[in-house]
PDB file of N, CA and C in Angstrom:
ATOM      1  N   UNK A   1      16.041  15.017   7.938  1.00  0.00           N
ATOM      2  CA  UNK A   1      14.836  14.906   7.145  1.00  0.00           C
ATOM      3  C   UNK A   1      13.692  14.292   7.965  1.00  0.00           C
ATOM      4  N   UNK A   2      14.142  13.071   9.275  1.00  0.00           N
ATOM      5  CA  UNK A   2      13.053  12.591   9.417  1.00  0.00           C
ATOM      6  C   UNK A   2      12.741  13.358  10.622  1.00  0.00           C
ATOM      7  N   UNK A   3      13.316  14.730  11.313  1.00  0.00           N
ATOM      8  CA  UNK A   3      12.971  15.182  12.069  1.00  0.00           C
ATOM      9  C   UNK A   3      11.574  16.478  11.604  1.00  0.00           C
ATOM     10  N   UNK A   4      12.147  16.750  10.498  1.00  0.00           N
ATOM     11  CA  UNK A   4      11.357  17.926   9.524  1.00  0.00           C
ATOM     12  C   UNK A   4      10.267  17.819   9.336  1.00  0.00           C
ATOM     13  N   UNK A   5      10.404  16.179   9.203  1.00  0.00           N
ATOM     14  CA  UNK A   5       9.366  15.552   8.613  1.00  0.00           C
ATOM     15  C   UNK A   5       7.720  14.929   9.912  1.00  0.00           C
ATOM     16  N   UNK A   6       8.786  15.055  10.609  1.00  0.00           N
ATOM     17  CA  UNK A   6       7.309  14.595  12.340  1.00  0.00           C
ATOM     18  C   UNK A   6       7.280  15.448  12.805  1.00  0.00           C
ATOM     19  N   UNK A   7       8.183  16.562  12.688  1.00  0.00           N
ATOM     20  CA  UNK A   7       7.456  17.891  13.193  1.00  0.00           C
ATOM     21  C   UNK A   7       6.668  18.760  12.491  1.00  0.00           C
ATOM     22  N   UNK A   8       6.560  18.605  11.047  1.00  0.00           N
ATOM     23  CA  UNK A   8       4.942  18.945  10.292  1.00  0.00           C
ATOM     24  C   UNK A   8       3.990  17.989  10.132  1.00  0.00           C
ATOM     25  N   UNK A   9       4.376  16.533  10.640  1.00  0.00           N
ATOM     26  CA  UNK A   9       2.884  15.453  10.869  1.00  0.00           C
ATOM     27  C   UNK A   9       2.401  16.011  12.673  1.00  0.00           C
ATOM     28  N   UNK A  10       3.477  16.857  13.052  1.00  0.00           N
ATOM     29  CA  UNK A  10       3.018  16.608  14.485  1.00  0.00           C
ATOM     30  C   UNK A  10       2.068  17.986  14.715  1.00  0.00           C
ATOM     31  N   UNK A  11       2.610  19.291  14.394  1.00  0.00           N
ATOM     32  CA  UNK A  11       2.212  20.085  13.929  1.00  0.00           C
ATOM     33  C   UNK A  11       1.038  20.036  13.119  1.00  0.00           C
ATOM     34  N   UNK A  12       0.799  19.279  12.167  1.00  0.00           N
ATOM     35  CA  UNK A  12      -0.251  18.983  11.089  1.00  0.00           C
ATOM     36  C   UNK A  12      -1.773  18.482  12.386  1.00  0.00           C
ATOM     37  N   UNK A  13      -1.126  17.484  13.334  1.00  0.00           N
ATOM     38  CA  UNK A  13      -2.101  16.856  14.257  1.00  0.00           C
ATOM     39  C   UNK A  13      -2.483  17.885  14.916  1.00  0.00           C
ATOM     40  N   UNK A  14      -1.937  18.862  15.439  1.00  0.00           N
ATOM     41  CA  UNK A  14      -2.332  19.301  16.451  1.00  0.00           C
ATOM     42  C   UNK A  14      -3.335  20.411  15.754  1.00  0.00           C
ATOM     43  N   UNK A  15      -2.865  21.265  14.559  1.00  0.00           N
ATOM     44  CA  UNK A  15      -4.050  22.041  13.823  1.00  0.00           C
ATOM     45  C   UNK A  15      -5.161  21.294  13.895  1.00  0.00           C
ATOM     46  N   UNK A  16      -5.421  20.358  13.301  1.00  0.00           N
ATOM     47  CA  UNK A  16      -6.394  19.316  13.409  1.00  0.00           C
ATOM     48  C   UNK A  16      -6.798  18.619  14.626  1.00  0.00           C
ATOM     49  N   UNK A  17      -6.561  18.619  15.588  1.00  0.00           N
ATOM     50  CA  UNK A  17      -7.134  18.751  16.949  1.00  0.00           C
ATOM     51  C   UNK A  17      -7.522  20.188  17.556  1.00  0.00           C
ATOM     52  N   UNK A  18      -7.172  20.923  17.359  1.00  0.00           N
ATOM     53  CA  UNK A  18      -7.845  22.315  17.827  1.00  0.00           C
ATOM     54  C   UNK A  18      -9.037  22.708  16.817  1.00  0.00           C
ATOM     55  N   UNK A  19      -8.997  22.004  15.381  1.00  0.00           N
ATOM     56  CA  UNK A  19      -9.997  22.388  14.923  1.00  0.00           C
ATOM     57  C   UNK A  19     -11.212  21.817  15.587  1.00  0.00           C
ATOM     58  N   UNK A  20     -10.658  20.366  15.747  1.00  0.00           N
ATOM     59  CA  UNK A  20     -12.151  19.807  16.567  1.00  0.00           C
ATOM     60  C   UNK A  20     -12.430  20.348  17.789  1.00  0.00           C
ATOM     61  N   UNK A  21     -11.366  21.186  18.675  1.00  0.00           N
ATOM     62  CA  UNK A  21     -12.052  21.438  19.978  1.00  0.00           C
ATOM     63  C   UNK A  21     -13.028  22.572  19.575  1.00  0.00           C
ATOM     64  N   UNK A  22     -12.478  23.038  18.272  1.00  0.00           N
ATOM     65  CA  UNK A  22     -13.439  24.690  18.300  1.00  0.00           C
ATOM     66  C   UNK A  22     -15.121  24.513  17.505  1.00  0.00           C
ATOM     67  N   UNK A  23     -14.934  23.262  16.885  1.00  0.00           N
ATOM     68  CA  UNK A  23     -16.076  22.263  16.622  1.00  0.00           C
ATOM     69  C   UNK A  23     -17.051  22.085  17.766  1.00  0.00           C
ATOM     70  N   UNK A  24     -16.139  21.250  18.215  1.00  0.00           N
ATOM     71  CA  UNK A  24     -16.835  20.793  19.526  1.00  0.00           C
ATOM     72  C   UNK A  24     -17.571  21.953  20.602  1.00  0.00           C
ATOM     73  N   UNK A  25     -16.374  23.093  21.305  1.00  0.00           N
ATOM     74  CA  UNK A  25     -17.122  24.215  21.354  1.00  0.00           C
ATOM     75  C   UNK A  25     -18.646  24.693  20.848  1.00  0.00           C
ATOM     76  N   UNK A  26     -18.554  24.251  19.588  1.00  0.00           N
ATOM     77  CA  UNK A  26     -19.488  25.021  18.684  1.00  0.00           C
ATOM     78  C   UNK A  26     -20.763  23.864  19.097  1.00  0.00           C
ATOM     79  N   UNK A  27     -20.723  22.929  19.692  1.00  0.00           N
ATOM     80  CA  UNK A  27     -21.703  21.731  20.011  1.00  0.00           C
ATOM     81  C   UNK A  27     -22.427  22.344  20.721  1.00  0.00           C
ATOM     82  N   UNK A  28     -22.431  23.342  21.832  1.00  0.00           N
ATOM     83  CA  UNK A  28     -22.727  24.118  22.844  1.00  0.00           C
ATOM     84  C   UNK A  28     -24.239  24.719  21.996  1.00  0.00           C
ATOM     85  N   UNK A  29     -24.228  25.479  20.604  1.00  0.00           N
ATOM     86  CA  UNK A  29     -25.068  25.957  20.300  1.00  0.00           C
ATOM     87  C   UNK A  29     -26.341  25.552  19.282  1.00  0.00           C
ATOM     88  N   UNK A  30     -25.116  24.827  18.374  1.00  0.00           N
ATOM     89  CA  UNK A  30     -25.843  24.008  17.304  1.00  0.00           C
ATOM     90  C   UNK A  30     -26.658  22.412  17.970  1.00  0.00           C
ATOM     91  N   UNK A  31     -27.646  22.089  17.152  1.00  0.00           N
ATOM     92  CA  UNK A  31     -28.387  20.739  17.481  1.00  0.00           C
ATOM     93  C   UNK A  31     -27.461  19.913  17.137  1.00  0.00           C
ATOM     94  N   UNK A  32     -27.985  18.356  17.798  1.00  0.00           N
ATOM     95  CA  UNK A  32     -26.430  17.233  18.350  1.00  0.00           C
ATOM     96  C   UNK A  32     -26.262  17.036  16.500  1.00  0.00           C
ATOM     97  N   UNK A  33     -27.393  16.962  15.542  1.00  0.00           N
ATOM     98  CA  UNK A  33     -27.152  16.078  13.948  1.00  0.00           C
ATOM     99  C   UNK A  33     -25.934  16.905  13.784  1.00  0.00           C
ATOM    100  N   UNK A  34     -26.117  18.091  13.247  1.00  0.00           N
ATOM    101  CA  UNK A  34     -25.310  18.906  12.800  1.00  0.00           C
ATOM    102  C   UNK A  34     -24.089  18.834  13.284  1.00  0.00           C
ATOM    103  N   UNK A  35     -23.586  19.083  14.760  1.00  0.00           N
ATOM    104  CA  UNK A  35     -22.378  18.172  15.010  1.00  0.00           C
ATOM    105  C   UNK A  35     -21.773  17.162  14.953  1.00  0.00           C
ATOM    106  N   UNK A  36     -22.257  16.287  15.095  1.00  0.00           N
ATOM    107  CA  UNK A  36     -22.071  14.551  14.219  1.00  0.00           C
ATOM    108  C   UNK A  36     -21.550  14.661  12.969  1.00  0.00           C
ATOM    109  N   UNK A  37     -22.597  15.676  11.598  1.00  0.00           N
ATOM    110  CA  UNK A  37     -22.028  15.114  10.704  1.00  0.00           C
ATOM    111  C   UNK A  37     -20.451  16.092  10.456  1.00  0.00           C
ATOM    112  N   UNK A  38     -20.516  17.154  11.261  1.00  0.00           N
ATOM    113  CA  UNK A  38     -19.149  18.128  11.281  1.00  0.00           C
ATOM    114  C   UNK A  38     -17.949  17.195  11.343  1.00  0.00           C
ATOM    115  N   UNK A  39     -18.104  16.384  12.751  1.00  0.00           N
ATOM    116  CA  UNK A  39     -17.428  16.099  12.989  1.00  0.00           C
ATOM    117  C   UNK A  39     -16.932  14.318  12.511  1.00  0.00           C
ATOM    118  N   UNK A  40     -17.731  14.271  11.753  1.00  0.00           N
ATOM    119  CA  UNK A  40     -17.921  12.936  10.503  1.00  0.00           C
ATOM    120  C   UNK A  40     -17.056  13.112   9.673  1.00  0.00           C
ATOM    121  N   UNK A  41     -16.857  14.576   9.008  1.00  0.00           N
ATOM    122  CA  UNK A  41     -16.534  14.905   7.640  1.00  0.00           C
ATOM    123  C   UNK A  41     -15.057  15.080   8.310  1.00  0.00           C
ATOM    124  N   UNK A  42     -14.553  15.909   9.733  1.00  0.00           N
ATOM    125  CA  UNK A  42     -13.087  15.673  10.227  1.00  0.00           C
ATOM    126  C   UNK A  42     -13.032  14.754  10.163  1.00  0.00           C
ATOM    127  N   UNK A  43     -13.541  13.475  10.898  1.00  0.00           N
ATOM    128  CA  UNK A  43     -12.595  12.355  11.019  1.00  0.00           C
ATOM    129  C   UNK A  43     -12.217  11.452   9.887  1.00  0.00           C
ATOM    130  N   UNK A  44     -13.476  11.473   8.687  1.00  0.00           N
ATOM    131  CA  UNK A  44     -13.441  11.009   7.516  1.00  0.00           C
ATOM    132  C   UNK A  44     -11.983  11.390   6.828  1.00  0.00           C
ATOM    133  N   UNK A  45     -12.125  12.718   6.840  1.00  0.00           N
ATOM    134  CA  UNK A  45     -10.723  13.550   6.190  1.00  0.00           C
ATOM    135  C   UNK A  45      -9.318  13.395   6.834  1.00  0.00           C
ATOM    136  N   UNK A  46      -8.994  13.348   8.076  1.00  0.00           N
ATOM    137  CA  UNK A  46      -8.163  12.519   8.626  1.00  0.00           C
ATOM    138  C   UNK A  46      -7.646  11.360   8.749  1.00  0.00           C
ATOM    139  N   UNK A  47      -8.810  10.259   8.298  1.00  0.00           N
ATOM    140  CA  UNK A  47      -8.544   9.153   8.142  1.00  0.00           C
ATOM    141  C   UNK A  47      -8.081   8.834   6.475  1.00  0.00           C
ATOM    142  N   UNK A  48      -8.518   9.627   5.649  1.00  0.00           N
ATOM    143  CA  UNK A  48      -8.104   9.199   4.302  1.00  0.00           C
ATOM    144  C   UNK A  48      -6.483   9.900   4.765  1.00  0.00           C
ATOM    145  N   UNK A  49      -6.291  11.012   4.993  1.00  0.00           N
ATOM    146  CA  UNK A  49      -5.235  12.034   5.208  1.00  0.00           C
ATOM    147  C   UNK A  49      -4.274  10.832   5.505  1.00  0.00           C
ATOM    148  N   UNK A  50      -4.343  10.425   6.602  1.00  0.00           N
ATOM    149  CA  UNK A  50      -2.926   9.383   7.488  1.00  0.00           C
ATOM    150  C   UNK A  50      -2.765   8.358   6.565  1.00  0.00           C
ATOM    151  N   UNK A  51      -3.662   7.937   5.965  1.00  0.00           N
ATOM    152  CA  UNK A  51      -3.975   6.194   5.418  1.00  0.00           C
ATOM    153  C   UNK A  51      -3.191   6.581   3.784  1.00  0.00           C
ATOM    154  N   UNK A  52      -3.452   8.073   3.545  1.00  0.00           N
ATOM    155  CA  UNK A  52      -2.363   8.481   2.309  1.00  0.00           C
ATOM    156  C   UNK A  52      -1.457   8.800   2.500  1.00  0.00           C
ATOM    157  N   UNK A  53      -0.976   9.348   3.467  1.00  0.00           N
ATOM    158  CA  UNK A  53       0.574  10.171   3.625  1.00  0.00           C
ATOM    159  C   UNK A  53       1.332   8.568   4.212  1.00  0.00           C
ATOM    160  N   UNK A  54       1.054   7.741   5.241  1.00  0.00           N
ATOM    161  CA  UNK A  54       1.632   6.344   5.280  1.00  0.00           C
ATOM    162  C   UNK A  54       2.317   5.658   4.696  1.00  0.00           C
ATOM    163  N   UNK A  55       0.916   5.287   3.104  1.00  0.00           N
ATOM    164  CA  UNK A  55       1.024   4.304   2.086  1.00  0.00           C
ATOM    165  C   UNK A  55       1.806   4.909   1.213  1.00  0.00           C
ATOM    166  N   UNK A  56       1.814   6.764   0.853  1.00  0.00           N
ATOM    167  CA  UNK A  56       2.679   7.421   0.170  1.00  0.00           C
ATOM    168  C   UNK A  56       4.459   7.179   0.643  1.00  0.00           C
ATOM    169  N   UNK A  57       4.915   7.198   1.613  1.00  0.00           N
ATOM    170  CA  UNK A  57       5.718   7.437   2.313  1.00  0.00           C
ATOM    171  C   UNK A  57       6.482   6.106   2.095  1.00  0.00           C
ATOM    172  N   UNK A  58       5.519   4.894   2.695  1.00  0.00           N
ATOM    173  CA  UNK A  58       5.958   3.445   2.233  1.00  0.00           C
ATOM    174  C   UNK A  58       6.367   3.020   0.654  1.00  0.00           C
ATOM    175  N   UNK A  59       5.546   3.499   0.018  1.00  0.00           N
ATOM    176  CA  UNK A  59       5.530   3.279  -1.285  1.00  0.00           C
ATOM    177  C   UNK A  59       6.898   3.846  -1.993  1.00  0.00           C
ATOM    178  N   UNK A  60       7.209   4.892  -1.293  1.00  0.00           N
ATOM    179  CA  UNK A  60       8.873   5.942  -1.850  1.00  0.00           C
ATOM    180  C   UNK A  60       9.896   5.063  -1.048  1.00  0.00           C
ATOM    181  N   UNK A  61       9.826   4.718  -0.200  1.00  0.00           N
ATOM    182  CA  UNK A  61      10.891   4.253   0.289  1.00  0.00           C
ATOM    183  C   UNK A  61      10.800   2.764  -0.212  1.00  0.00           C
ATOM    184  N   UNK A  62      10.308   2.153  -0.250  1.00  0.00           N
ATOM    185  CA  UNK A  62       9.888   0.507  -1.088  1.00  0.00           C
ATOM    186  C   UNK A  62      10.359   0.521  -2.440  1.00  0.00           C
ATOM    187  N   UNK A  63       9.978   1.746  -3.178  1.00  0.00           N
ATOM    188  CA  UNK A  63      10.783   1.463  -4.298  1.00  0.00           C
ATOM    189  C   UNK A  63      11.740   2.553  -4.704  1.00  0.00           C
ATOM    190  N   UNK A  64      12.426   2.955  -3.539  1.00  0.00           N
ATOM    191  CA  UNK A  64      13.678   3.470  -4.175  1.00  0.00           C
ATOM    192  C   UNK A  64      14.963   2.134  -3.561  1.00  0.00           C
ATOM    193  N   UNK A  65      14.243   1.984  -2.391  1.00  0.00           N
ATOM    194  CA  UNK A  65      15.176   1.009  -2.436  1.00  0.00           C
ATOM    195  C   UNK A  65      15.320  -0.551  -3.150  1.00  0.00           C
ATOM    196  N   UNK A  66      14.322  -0.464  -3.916  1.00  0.00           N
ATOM    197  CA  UNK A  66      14.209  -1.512  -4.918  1.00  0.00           C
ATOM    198  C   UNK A  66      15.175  -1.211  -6.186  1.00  0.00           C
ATOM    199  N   UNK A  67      14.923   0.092  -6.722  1.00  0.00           N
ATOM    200  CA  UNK A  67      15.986   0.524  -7.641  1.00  0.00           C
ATOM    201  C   UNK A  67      17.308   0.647  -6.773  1.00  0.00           C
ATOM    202  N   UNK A  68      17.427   1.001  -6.115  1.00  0.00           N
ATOM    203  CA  UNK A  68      19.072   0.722  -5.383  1.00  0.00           C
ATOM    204  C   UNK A  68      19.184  -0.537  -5.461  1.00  0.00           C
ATOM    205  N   UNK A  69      18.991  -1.451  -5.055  1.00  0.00           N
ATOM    206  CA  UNK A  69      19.095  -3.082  -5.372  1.00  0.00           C
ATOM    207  C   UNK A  69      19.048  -3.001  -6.694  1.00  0.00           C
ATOM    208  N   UNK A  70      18.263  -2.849  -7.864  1.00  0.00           N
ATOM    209  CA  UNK A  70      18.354  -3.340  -9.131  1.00  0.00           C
ATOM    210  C   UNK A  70      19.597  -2.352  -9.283  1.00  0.00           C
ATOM    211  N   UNK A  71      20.025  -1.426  -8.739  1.00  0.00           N
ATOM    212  CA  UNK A  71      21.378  -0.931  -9.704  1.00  0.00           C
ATOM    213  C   UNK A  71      22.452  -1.373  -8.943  1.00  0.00           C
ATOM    214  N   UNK A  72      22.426  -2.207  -8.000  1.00  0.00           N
ATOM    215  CA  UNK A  72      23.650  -2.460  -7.351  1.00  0.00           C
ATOM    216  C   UNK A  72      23.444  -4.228  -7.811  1.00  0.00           C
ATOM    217  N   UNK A  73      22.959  -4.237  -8.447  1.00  0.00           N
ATOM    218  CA  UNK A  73      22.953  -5.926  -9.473  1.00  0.00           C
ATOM    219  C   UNK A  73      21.881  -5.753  -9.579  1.00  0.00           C
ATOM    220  N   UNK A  74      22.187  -5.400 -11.249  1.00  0.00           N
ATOM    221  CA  UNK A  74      20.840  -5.873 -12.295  1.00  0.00           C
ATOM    222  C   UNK A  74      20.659  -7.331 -12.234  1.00  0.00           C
ATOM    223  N   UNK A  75      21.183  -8.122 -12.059  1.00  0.00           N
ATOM    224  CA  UNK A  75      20.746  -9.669 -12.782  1.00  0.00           C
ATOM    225  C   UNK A  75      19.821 -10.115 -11.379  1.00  0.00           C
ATOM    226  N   UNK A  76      20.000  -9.450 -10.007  1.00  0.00           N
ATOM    227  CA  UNK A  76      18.003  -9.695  -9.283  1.00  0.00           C
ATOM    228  C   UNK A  76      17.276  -8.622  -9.834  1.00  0.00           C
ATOM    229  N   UNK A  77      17.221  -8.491 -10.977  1.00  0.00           N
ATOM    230  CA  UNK A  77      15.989  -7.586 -10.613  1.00  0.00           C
ATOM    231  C   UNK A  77      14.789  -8.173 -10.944  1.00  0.00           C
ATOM    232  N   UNK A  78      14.524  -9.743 -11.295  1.00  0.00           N
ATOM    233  CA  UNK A  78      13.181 -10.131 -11.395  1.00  0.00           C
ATOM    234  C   UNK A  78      13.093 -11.112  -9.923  1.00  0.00           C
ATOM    235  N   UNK A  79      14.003 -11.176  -9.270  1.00  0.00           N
ATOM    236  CA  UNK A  79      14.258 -11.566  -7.141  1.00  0.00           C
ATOM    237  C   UNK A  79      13.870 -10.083  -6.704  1.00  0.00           C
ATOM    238  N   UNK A  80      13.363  -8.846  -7.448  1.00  0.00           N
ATOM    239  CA  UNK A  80      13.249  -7.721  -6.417  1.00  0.00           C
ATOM    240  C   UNK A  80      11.905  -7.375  -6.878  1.00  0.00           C
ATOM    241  N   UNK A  81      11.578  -7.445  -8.053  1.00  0.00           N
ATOM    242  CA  UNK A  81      10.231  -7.053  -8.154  1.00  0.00           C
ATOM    243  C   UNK A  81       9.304  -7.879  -8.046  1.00  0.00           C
ATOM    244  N   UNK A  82       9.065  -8.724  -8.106  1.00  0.00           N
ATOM    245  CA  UNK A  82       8.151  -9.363  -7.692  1.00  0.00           C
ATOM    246  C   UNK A  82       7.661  -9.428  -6.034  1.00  0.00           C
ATOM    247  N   UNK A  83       8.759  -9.160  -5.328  1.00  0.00           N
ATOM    248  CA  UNK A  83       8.027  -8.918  -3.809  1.00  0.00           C
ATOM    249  C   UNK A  83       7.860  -7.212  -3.497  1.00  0.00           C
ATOM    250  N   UNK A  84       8.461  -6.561  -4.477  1.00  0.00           N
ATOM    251  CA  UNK A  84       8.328  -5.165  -4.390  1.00  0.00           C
ATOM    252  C   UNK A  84       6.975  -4.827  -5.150  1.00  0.00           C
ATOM    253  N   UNK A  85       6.755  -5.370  -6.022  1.00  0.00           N
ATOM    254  CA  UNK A  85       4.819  -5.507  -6.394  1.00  0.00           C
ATOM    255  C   UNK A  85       4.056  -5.991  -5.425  1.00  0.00           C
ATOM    256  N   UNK A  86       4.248  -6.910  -4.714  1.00  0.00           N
ATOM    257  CA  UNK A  86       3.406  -7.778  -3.495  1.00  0.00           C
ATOM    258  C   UNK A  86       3.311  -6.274  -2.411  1.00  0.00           C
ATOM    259  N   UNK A  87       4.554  -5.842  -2.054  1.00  0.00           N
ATOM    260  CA  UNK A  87       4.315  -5.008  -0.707  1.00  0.00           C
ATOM    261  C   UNK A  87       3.698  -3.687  -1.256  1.00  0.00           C
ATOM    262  N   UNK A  88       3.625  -3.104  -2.440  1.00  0.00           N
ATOM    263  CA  UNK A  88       3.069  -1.900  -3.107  1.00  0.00           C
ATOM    264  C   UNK A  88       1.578  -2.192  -2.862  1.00  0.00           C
ATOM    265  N   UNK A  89       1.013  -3.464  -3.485  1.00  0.00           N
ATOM    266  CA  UNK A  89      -0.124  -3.419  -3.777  1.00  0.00           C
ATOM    267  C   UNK A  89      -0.306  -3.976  -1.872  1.00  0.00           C
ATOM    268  N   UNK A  90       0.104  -4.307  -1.147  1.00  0.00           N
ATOM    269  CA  UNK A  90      -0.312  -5.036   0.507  1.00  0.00           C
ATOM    270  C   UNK A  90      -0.703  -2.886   0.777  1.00  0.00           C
ATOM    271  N   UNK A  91       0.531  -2.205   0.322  1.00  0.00           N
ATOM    272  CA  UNK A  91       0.454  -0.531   1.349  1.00  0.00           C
ATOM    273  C   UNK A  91      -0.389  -0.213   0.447  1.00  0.00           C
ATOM    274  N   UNK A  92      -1.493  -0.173  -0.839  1.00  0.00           N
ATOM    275  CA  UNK A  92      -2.240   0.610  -1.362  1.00  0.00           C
ATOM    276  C   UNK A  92      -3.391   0.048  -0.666  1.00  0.00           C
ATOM    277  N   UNK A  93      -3.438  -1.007  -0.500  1.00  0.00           N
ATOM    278  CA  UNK A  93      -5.126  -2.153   0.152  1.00  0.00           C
ATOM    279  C   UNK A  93      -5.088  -1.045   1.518  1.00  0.00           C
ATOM    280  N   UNK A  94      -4.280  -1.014   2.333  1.00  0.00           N
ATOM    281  CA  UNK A  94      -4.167  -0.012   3.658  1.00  0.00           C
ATOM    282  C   UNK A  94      -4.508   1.102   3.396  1.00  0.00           C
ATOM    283  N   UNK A  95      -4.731   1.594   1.953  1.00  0.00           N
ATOM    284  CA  UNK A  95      -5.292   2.837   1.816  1.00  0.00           C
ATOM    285  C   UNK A  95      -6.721   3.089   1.509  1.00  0.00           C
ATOM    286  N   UNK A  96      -7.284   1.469   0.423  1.00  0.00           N
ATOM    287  CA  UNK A  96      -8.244   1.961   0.271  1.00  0.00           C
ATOM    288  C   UNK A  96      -8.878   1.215   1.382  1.00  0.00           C
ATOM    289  N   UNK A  97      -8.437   0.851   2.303  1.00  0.00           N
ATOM    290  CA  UNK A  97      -9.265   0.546   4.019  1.00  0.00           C
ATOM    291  C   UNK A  97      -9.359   2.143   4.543  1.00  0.00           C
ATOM    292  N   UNK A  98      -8.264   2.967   4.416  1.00  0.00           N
ATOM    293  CA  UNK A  98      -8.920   4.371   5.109  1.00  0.00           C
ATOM    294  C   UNK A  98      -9.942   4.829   4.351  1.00  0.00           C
ATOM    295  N   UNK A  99     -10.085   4.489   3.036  1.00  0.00           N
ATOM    296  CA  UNK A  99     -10.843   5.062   2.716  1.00  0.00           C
ATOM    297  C   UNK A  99     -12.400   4.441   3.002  1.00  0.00           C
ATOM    298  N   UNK A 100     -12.457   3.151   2.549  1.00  0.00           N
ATOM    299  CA  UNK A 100     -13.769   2.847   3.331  1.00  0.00           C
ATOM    300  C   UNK A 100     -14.374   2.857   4.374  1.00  0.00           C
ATOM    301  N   UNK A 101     -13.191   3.095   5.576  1.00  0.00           N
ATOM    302  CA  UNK A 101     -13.996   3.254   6.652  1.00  0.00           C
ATOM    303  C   UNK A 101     -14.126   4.843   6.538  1.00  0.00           C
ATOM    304  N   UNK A 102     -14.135   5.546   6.270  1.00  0.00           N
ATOM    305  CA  UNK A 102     -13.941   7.220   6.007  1.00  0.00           C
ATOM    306  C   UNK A 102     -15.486   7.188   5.374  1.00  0.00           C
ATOM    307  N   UNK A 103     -16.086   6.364   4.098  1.00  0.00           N
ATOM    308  CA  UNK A 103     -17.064   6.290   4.245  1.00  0.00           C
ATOM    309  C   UNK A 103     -18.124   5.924   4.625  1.00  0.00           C
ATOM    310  N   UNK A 104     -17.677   5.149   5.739  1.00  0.00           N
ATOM    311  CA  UNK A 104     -18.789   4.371   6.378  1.00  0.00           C
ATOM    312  C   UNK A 104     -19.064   5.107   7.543  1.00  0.00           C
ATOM    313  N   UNK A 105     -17.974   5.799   8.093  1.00  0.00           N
ATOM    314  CA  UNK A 105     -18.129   6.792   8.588  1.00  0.00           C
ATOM    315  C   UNK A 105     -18.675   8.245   8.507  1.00  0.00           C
ATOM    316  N   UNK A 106     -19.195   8.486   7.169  1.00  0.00           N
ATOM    317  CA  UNK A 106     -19.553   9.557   6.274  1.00  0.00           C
ATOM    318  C   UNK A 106     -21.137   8.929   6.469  1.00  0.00           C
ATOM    319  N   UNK A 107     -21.483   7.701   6.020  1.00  0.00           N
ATOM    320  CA  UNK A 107     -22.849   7.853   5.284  1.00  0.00           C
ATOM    321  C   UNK A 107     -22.934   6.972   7.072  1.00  0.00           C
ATOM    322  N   UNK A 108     -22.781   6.545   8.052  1.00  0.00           N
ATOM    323  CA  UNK A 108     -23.650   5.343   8.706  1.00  0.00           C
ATOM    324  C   UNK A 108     -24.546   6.477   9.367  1.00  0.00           C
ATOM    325  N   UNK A 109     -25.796   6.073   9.446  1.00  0.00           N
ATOM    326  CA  UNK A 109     -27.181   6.625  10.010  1.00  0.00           C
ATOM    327  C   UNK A 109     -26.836   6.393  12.269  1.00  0.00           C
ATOM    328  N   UNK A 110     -26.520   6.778  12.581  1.00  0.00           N
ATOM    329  CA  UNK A 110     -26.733   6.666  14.163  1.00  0.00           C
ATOM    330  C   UNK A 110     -27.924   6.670  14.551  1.00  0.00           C
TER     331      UNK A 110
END
């Protein structure tokens, strides 16, 4: 699974790097704004992209293995959730950081 699984994030990268070279290419004809913000709106979208598939990824494995602990003894299960709420909400804050810099990266004026 976890091979399946980095060879369509790896695969996934590399589409997304050839898109920017053919971007970039395209710098050759178009004025520099217009490339900037092209290539604003990739990196924006990449950066929410990783900062979700991460926190998604963390978040499944955090709490399945939290329910494996609560079913392999119910009597922690208020010793499991409470730090399994702490690390959910620590991997969602990591997300909405991709996302703000995604827009700061979107709107900053150069």
């Amino acid at each position: 699974m976890k091979r399946v699984l980095s060879t369509i994030l790896l695969s996934f990268i590399v589409l997304l790097m050839g898109a920017t070279f053919v971007f970039a290419a395209d710098a050759a004809i178009s004025d520099a704004e217009h490339n900037y913000h092209s290539m604003a709106v990739i990196g924006a979208g990449i950066a929410v992209g990783i900062a979700a598939v991460g926190a998604g990824l963390g978040q499944g494995i955090a709490t399945g293995k939290a329910v494996e602990g609560i079913a392999r003894n119910p009597n922690a299960s208020g010793k499991i959730m409470t730090p399994l709420i702490v690390g959910l909400a620590m991997m969602e804050s990591l997300t909405i950081y991709g996302l703000v810099v995604s827009v700061l990266i979107l709107f900053a004026k150069w």
